[in-house]
C-alpha atoms as a PDB file:
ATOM      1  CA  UNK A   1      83.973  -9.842 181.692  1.00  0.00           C
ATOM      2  CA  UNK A   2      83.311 -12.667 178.933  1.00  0.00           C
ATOM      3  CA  UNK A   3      85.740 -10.882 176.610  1.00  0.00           C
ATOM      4  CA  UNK A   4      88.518 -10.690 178.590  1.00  0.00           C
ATOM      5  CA  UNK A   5      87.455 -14.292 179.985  1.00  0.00           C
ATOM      6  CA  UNK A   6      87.549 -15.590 175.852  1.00  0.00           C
ATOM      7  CA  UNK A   7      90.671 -13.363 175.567  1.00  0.00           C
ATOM      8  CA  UNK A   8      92.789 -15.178 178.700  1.00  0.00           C
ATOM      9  CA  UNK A   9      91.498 -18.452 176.904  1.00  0.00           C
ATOM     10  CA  UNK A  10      92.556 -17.910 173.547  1.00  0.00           C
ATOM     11  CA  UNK A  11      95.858 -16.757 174.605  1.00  0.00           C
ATOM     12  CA  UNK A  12      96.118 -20.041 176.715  1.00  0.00           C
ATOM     13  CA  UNK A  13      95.441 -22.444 173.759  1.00  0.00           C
ATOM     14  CA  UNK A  14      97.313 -20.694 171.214  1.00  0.00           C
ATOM     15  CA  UNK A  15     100.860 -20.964 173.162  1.00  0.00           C
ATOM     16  CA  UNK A  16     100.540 -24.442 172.649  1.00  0.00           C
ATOM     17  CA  UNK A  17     103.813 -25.499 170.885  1.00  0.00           C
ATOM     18  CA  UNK A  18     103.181 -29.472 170.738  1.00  0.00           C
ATOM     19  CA  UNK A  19     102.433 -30.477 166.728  1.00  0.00           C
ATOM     20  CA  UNK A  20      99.439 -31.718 165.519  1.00  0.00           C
ATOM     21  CA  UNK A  21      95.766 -30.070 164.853  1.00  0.00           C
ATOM     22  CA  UNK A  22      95.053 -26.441 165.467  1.00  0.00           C
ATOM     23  CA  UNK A  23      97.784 -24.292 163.170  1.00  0.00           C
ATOM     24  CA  UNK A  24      97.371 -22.478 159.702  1.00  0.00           C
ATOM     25  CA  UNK A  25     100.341 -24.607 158.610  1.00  0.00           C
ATOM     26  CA  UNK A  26      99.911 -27.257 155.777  1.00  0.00           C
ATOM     27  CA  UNK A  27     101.699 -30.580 154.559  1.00  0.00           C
ATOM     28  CA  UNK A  28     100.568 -31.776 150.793  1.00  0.00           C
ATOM     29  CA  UNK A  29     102.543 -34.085 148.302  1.00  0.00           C
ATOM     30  CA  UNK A  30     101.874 -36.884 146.172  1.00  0.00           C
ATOM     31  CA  UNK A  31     101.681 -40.755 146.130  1.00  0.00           C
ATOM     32  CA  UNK A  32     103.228 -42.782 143.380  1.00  0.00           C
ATOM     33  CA  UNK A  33     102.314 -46.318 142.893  1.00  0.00           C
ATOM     34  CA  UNK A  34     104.583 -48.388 141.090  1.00  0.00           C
ATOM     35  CA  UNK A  35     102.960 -51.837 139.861  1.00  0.00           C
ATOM     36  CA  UNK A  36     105.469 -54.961 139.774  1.00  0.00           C
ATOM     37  CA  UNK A  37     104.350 -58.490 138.478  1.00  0.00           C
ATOM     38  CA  UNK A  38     104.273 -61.445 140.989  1.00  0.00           C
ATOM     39  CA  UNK A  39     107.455 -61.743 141.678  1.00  0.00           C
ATOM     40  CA  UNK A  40     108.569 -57.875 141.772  1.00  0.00           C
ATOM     41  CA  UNK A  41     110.897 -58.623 138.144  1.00  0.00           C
ATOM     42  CA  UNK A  42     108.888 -56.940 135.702  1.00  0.00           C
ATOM     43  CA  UNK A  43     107.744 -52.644 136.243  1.00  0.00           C
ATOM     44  CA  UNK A  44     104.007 -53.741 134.596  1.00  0.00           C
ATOM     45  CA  UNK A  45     102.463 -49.749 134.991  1.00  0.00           C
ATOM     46  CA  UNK A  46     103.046 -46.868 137.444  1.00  0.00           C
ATOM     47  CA  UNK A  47     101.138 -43.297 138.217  1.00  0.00           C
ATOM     48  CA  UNK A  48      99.752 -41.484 140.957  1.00  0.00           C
ATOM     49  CA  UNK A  49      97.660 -43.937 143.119  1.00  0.00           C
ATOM     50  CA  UNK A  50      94.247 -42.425 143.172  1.00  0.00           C
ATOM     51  CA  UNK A  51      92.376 -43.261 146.607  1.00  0.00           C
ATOM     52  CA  UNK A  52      95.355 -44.421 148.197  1.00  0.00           C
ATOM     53  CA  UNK A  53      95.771 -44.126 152.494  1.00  0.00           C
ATOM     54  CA  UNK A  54      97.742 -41.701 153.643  1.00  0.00           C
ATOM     55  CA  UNK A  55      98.569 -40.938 157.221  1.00  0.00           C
ATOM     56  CA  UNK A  56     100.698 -38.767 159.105  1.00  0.00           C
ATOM     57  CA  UNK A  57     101.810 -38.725 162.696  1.00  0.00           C
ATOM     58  CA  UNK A  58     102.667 -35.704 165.051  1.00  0.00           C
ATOM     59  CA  UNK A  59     106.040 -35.301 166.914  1.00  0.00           C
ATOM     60  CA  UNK A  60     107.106 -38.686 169.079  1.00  0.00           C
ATOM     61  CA  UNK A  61     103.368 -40.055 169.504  1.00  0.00           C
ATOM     62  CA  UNK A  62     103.576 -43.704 168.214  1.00  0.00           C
ATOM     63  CA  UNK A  63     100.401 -43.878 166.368  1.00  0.00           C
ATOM     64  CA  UNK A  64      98.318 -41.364 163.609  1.00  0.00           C
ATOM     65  CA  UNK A  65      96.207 -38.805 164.447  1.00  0.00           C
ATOM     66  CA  UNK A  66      94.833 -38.626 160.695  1.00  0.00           C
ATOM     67  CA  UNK A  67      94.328 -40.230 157.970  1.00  0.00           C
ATOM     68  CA  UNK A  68      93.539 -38.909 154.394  1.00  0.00           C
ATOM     69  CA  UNK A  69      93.279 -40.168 150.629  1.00  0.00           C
ATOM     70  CA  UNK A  70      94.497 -39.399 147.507  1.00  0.00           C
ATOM     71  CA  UNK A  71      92.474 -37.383 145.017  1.00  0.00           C
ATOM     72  CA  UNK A  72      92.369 -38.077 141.249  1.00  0.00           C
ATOM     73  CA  UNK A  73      95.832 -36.897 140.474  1.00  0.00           C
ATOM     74  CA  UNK A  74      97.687 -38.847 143.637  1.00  0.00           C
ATOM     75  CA  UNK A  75      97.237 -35.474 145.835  1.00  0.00           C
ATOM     76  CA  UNK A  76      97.087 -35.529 149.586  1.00  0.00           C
ATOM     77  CA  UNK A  77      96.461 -32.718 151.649  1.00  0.00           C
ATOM     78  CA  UNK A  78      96.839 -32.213 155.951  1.00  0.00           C
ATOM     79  CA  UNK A  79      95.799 -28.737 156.498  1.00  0.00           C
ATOM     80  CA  UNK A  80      95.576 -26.917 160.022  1.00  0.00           C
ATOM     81  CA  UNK A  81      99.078 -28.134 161.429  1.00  0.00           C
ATOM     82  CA  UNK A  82     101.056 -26.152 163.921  1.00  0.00           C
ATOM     83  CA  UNK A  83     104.882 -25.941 163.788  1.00  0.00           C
ATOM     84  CA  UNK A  84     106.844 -29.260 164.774  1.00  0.00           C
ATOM     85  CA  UNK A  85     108.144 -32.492 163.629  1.00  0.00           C
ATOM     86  CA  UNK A  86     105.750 -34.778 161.588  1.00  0.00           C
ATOM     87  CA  UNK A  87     105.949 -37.973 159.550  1.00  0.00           C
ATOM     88  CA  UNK A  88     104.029 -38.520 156.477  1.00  0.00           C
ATOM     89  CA  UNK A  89     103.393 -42.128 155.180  1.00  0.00           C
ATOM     90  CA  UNK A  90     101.575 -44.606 153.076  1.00  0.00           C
ATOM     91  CA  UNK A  91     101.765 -48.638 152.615  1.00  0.00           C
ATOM     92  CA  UNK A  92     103.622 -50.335 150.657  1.00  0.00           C
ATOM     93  CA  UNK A  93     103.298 -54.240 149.524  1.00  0.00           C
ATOM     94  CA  UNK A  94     106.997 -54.914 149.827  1.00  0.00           C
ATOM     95  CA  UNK A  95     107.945 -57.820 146.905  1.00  0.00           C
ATOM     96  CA  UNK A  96     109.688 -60.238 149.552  1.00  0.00           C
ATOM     97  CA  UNK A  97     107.032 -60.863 152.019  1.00  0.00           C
ATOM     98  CA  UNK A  98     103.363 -61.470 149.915  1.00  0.00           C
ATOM     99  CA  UNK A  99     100.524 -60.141 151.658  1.00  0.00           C
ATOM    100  CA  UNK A 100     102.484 -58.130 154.200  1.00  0.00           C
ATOM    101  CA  UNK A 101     102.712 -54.376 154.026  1.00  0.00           C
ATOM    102  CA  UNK A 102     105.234 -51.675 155.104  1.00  0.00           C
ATOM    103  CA  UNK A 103     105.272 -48.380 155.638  1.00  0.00           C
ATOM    104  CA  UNK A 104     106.737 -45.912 153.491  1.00  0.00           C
ATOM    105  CA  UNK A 105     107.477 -42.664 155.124  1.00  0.00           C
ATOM    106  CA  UNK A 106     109.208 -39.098 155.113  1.00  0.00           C
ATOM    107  CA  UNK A 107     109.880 -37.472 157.958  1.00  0.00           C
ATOM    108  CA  UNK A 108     109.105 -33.124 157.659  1.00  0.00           C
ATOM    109  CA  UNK A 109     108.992 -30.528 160.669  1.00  0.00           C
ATOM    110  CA  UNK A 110     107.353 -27.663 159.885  1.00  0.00           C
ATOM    111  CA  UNK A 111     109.122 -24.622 161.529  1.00  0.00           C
ATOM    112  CA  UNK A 112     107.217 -21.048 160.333  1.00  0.00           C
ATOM    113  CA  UNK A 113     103.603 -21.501 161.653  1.00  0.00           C
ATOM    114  CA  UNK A 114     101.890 -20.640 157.758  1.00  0.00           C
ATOM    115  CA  UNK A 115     104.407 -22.695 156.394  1.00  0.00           C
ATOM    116  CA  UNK A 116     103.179 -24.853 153.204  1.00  0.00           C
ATOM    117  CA  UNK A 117     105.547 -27.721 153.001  1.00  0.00           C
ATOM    118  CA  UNK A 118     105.116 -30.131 149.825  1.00  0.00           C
ATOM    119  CA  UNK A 119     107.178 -33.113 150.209  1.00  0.00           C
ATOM    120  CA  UNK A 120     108.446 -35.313 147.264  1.00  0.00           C
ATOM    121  CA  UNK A 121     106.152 -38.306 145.937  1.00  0.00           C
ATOM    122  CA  UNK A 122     105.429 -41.058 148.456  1.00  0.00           C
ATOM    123  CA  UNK A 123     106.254 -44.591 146.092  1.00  0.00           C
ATOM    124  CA  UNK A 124     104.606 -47.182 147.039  1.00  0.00           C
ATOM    125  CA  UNK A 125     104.808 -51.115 145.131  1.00  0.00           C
ATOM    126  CA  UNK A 126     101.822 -52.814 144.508  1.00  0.00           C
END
């Protein structure tokens, strides 16, 4: 009776179609960080931003659901994903406004449910 209790369960929770948590899809790129001087004129250094924030955000829901950072070479990694729309992003430090940040995003939807997407570099000023 528990088995085909676990079994009725199981099927119930894997029919969910919304995106987010739960799926053997994956999204992984880079960020690159692209340092200006004070007043954004002069390209000083840029490479891939090690321990930089990156989030990502699952169909229309207005706020994150996780949040990762960058490994040695700029990776990021958001395993377990199930098919659906997704954006990916990291801040910025935009040169017109100091202190402020913006978000610098790409927007992926994942449509086989293994699917291993790797988007292009996230840049991000500093």
């Amino acid at each position: 009776m528990s088995i085909l209790f676990s079994a009725v369960c199981l099927f119930f929770f894997a029919c969910n179609n919304e995106p987010g948590e739960g799926g053997r899809a994956s999204i992984q790129g880079k960020v690159y960080v692209q340092d200006f001087n004070g007043n954004c004129t002069v390209l000083l250094d840029s490479f891939y931003g090690i321990d930089e924030e990156v989030y990502i955000i699952a169909g229309d829901d207005p706020s994150y659901f996780e949040r990762v950072r960058t490994g040695p070479d700029g990776t990021y990694w958001f395993p377990y994903l199930r098919k659906g729309k997704y954006e990916v992003y990291a801040l910025s430090e935009p040169c017109d406004v100091s202190g402020e940040l913006e978000a610098v995003s790409i927007m992926v939807e994942i449509k086989d449910r293994k699917e291993e997407v790797v988007l292009d570099d996230i840049i991000v000023l500093r």
